[in-house]
Protein backbone atom coordinates (compact mmCIF):
# COMPACT_ATOMS: atom_id res chain seq x y z
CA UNK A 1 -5.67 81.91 78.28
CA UNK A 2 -7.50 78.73 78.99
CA UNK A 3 -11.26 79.48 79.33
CA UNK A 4 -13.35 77.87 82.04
CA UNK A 5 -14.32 74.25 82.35
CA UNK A 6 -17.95 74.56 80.69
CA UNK A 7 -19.43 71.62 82.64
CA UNK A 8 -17.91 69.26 85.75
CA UNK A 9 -17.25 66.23 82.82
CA UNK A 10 -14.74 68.62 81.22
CA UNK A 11 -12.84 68.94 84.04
CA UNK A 12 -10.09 65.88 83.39
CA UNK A 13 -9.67 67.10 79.61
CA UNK A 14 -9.03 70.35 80.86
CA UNK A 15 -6.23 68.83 83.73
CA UNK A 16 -4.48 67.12 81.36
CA UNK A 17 -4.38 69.19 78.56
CA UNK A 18 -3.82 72.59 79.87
CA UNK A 19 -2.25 72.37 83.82
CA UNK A 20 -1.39 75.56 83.59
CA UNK A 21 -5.42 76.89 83.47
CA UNK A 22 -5.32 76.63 87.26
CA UNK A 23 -2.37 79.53 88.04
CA UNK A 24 -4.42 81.36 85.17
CA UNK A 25 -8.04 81.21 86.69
CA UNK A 26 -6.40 82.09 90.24
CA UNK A 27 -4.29 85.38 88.42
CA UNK A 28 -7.48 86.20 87.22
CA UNK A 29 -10.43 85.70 89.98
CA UNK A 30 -12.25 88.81 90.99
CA UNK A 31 -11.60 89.37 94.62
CA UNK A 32 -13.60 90.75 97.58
CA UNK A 33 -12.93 91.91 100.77
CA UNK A 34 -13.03 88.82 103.49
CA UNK A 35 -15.71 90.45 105.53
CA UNK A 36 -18.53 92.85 103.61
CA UNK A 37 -20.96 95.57 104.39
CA UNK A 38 -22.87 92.98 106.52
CA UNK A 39 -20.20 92.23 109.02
CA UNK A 40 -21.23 87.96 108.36
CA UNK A 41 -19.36 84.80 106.85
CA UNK A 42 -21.05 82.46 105.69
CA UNK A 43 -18.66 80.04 104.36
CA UNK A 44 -19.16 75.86 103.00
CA UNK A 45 -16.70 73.61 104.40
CA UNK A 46 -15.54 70.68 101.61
CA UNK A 47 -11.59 69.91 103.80
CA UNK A 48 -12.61 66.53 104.60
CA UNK A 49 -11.93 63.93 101.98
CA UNK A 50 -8.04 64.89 102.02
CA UNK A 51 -7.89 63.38 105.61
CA UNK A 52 -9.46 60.32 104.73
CA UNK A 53 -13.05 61.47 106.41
CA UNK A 54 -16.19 61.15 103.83
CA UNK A 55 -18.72 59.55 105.70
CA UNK A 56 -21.70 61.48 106.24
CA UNK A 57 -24.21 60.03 108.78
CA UNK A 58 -24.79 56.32 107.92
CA UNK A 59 -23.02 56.80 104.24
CA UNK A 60 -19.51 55.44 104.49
CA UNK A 61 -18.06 57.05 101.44
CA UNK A 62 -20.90 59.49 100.68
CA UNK A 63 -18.23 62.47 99.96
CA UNK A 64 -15.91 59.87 97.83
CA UNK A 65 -18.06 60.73 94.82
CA UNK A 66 -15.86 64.20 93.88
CA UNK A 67 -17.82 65.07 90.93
CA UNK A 68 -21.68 64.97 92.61
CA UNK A 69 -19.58 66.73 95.49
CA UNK A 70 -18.29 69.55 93.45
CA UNK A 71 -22.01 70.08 91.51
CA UNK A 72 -23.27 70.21 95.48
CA UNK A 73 -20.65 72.99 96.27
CA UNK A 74 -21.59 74.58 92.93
CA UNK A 75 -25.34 74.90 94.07
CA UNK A 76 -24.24 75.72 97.69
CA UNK A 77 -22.00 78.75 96.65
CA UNK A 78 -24.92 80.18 93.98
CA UNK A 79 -27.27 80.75 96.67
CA UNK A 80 -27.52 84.05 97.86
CA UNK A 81 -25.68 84.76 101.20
CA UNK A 82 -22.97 82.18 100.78
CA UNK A 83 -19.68 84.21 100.89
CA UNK A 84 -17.29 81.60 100.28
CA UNK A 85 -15.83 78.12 100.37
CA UNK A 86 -12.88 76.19 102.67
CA UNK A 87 -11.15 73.33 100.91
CA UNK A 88 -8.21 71.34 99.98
CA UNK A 89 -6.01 72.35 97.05
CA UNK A 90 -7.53 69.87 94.59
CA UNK A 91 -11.27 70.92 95.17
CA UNK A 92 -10.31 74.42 94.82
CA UNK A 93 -8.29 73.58 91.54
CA UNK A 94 -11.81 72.47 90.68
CA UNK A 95 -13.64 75.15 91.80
CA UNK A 96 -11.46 77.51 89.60
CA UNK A 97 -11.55 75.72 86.42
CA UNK A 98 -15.13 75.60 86.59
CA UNK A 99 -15.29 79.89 87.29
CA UNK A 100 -17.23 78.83 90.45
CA UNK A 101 -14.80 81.25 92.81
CA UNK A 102 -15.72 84.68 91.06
CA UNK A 103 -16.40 87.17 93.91
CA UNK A 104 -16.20 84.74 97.07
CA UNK A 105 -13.86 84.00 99.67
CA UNK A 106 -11.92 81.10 99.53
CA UNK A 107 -9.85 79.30 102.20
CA UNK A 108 -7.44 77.13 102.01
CA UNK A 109 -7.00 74.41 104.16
CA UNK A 110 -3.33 73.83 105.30
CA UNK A 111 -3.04 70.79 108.03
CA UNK A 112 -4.44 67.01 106.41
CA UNK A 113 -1.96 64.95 107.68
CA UNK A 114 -3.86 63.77 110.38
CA UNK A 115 -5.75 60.53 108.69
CA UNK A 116 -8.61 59.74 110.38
CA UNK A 117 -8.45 56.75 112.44
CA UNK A 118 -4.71 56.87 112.05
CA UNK A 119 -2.33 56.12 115.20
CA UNK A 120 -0.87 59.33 114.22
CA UNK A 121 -3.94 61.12 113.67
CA UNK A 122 -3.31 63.79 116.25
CA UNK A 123 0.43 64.21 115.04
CA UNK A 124 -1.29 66.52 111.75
CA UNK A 125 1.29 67.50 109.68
CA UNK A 126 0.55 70.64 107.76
CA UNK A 127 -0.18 68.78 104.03
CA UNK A 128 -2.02 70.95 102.92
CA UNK A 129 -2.00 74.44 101.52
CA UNK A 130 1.41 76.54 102.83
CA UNK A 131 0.97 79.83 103.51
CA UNK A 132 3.08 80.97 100.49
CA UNK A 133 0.79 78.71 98.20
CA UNK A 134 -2.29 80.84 99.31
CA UNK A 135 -0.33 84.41 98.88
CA UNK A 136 0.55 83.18 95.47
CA UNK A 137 -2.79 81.62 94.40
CA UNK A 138 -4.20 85.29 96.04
CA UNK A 139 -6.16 83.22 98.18
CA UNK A 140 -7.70 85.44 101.15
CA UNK A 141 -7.54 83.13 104.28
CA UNK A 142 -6.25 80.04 105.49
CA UNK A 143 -7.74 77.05 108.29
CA UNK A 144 -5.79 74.57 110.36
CA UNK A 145 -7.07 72.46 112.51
CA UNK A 146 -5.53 71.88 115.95
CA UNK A 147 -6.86 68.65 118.03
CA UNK A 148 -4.70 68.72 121.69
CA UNK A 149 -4.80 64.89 123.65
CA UNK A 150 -2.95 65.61 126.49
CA UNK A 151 -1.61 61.86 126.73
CA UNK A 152 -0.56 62.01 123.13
CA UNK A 153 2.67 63.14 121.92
CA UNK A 154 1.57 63.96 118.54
CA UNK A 155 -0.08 67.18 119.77
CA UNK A 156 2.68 68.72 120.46
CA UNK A 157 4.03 68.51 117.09
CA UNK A 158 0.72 69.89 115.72
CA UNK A 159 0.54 72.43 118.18
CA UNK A 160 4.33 73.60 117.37
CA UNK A 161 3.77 73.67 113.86
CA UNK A 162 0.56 75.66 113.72
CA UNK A 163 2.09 78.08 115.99
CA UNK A 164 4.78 78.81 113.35
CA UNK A 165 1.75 78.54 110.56
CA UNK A 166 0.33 81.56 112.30
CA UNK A 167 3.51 83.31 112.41
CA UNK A 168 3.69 82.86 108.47
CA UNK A 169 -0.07 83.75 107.75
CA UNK A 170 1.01 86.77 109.70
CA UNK A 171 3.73 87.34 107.91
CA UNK A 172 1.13 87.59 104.76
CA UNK A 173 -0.87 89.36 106.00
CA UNK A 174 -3.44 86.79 105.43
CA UNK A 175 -6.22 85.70 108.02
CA UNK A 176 -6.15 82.21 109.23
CA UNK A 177 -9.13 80.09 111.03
CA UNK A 178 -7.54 78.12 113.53
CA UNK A 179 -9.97 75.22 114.65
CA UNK A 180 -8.92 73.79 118.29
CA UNK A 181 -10.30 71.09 120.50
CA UNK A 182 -9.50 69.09 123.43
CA UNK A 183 -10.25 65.42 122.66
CA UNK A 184 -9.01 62.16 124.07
CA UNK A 185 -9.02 58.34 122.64
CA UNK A 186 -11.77 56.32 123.15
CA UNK A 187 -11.97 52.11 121.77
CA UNK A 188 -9.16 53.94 119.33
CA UNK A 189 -11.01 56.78 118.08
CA UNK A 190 -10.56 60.52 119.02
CA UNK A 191 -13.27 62.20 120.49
CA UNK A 192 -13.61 66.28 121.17
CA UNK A 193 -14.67 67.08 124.06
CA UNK A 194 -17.53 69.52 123.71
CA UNK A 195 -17.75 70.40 127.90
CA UNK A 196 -17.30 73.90 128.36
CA UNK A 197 -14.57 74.07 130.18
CA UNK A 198 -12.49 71.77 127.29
CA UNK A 199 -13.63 74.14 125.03
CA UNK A 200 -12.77 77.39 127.03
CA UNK A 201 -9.38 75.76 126.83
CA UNK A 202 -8.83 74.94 123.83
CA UNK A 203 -9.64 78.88 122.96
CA UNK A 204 -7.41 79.97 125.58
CA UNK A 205 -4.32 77.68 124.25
CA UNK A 206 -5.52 78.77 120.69
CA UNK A 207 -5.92 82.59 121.28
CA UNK A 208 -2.39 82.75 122.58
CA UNK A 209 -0.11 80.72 119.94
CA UNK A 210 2.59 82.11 117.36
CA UNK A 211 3.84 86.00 117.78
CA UNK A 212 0.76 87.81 117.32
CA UNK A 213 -3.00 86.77 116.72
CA UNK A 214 -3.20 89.68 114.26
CA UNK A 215 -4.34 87.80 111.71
CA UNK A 216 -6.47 84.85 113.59
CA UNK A 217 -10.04 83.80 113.51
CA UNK A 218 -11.12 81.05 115.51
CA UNK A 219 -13.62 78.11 114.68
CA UNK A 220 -15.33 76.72 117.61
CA UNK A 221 -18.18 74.47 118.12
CA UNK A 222 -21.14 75.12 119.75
CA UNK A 223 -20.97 73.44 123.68
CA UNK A 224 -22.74 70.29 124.64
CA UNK A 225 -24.68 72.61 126.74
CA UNK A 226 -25.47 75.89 124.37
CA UNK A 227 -26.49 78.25 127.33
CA UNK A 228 -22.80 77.49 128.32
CA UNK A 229 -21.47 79.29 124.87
CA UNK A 230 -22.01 83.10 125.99
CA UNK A 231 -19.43 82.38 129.07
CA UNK A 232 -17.16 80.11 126.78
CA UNK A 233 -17.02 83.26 124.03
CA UNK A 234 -15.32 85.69 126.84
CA UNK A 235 -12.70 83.69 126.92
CA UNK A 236 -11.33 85.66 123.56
CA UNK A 237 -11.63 89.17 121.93
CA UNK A 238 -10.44 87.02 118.61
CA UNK A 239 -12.95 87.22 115.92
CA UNK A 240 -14.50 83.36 115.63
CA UNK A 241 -16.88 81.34 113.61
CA UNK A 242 -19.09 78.33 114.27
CA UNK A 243 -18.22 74.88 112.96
CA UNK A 244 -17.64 71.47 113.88
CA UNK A 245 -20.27 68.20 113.51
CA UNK A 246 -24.11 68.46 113.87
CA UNK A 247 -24.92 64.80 113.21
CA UNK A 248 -28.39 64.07 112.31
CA UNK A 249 -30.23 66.78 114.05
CA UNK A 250 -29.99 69.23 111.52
CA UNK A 251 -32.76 71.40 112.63
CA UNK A 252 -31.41 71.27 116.53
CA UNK A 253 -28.17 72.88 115.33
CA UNK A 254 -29.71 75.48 113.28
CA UNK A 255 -31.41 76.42 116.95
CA UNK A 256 -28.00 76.01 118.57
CA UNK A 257 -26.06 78.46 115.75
CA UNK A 258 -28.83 80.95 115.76
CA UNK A 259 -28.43 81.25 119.54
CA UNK A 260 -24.34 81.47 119.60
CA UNK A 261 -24.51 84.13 116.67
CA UNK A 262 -26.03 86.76 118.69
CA UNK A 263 -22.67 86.79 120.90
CA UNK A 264 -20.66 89.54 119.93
CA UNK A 265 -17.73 87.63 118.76
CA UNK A 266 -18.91 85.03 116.89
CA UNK A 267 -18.92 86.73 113.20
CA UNK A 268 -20.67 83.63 110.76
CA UNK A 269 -20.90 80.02 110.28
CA UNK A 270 -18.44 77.79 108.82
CA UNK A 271 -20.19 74.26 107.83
CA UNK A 272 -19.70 71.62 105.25
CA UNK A 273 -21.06 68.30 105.20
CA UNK A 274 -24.95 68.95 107.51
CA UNK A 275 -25.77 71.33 104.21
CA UNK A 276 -23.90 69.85 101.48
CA UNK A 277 -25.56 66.42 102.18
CA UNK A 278 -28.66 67.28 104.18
CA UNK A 279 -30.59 63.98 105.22
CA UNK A 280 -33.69 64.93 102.44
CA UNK A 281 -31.09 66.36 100.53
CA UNK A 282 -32.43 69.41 99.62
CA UNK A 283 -28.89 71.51 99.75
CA UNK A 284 -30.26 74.39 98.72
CA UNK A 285 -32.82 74.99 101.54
CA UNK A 286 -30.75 73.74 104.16
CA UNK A 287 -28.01 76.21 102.74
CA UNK A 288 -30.60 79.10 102.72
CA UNK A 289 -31.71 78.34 106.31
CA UNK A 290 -28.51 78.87 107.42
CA UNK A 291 -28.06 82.04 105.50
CA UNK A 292 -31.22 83.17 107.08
CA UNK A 293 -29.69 82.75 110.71
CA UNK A 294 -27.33 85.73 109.91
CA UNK A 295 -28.11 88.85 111.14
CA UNK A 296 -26.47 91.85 109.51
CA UNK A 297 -24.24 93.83 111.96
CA UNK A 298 -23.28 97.41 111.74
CA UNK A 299 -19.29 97.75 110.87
CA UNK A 300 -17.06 99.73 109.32
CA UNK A 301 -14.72 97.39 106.80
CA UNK A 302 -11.77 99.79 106.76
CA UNK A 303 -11.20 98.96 110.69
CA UNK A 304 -12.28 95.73 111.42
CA UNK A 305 -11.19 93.60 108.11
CA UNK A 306 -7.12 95.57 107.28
CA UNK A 307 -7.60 96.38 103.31
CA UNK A 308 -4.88 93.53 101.98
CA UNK A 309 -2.31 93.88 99.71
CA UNK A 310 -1.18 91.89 96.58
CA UNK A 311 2.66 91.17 96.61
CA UNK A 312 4.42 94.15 94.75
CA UNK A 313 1.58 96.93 95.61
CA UNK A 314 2.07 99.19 97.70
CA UNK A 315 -1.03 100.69 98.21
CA UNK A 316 -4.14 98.06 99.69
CA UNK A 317 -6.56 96.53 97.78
CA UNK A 318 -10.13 97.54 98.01
């Protein structure tokens, strides 16, 4: 049994010697339920370098750097309050050579093929993570992403293949975060469209894909207009987080999510690069602000998060 990667520099030794360490840290990672006592998520996005996306404000390729990126998730998931991480295969891989995933949730994000600035960026091929890869890798959740352009044929394709992604999470029993916007082209580049009626759609369209939304969580922004979010959140009884970009106004969105997290659906926050990179990069307070926006809610785990089971058992795991 390989043992953990003692530092972030020992990370390519242990890749190349032992490739089989990664199945081994996953077969061995202490689990916990998706949801706990507190009914809250708080969980650190890291998905975008796979699609090609690593600027961060003004910083072109500040997220190209993948070992300073992996000590900021490092820091990020140490701090108290931080249930868990969403990420591409390879940061994961990472994250479990270096023992980093003990006790947290981790989600694996399944749909990359969408390259940023790409002609066929709205045509996003699930590259990622399959749902079979996260039952093996006992994973507990998985995140697509699901941009609709109603004058682009692409979104179909996207929008057919996460419905049958959903069917297959289902069919795991696994949760999965499905992340949908309206957007359209503008000079080339796609732009969501943050009105509240685009997003009331795009939750609508979302809420209702695949054979059952057992299993799905939704990730929504927060509206151009916040007071619009309480009548944008009845649009869905699914459970949802908040995510998408904050831009430089770091404190403005902390004021935004605080607001949106009192609704009775939205459960947590799911945000990468605002904390990971703050602008006086001080990750850890930034991260521990946004802990502090979550107020525990009164729940009972056995009824709203389904006890899971590992293939083979037959009883669920608590």
């Amino acid at each position: 049994m390989t043992p953990p990667a003692s530092s972030v520099s020992e990370l390519v030794q242990v890749r190349m010697r032992h490739p089989e360490a990664v199945a081994e840290a996953a077969a061995r990672r202490r689990r916990r339920p998706l949801v706990g006592s507190g009914g809250r998520l708080m969980i650190i996005a890291a998905d975008h370098p796979a699609r090609g996306s690593l600027a961060v404000g003004d910083r072109a390729l500040a997220m190209a750097n993948r070992f300073d990126l992996l000590e900021r998730l490092r820091l990020a998931l140490s701090r108290p309050g931080v249930d868990g991480v969403l990420a591409t295969a390879d940061i994961l891989d990472d994250l479990l050579l270096l023992g980093a995933l003990e006790d947290k949730v981790v989600i694996g994000s399944m749909n990359r093929g969408g390259l940023a600035g790409a002609a066929f960026e709205l045509d996003d091929r699930f590259t990622g993570h399959r749902p079979e890869d996260l039952a093996r890798l006992r994973f507990d959740a998985g995140k697509l992403l699901l941009r609709i352009d109603y004058d682009d044929p692409g979104s179909l394709d996207t929008l057919h293949a996460t419905a049958r992604a959903v069917d297959a999470m289902a069919a795991h029993r696994l949760p999965v975060f499905v992340e949908p916007f309206l957007c359209r082209r503008t000079d080339g580049q796609v732009r969501n469209d943050l009105g509240a009626e685009a997003v009331t759609t795009s939750i609508a369209i979302a809420s209702g894909l695949a054979g059952t939304s057992a299993y799905t969580w939704l990730k929504v922004p927060v509206t151009e207009d916040p007071e619009d979010m309480a009548r944008v959140m009845e649009t869905s009884t699914l459970p949802a987080v908040l995510g998408g970009e904050v831009g430089d106004d770091l404190d403005g969105a902390f004021e935004k999510w605080r607001t949106a997290l009192r609704l009775p659906t939205v459960q947590g926050l799911v945000v990468g690069r605002s904390l990971l990179y703050p602008a006086d990069g001080e990750v850890a307070a930034a991260v521990d602000t946004a802990v502090s926006l979550l107020e525990p809610r009164d729940m009972e785990p056995a009824r709203t998060q389904p006890a899971q089971t590992e293939p083979g058992e037959e009883e669920p795991r608590t």
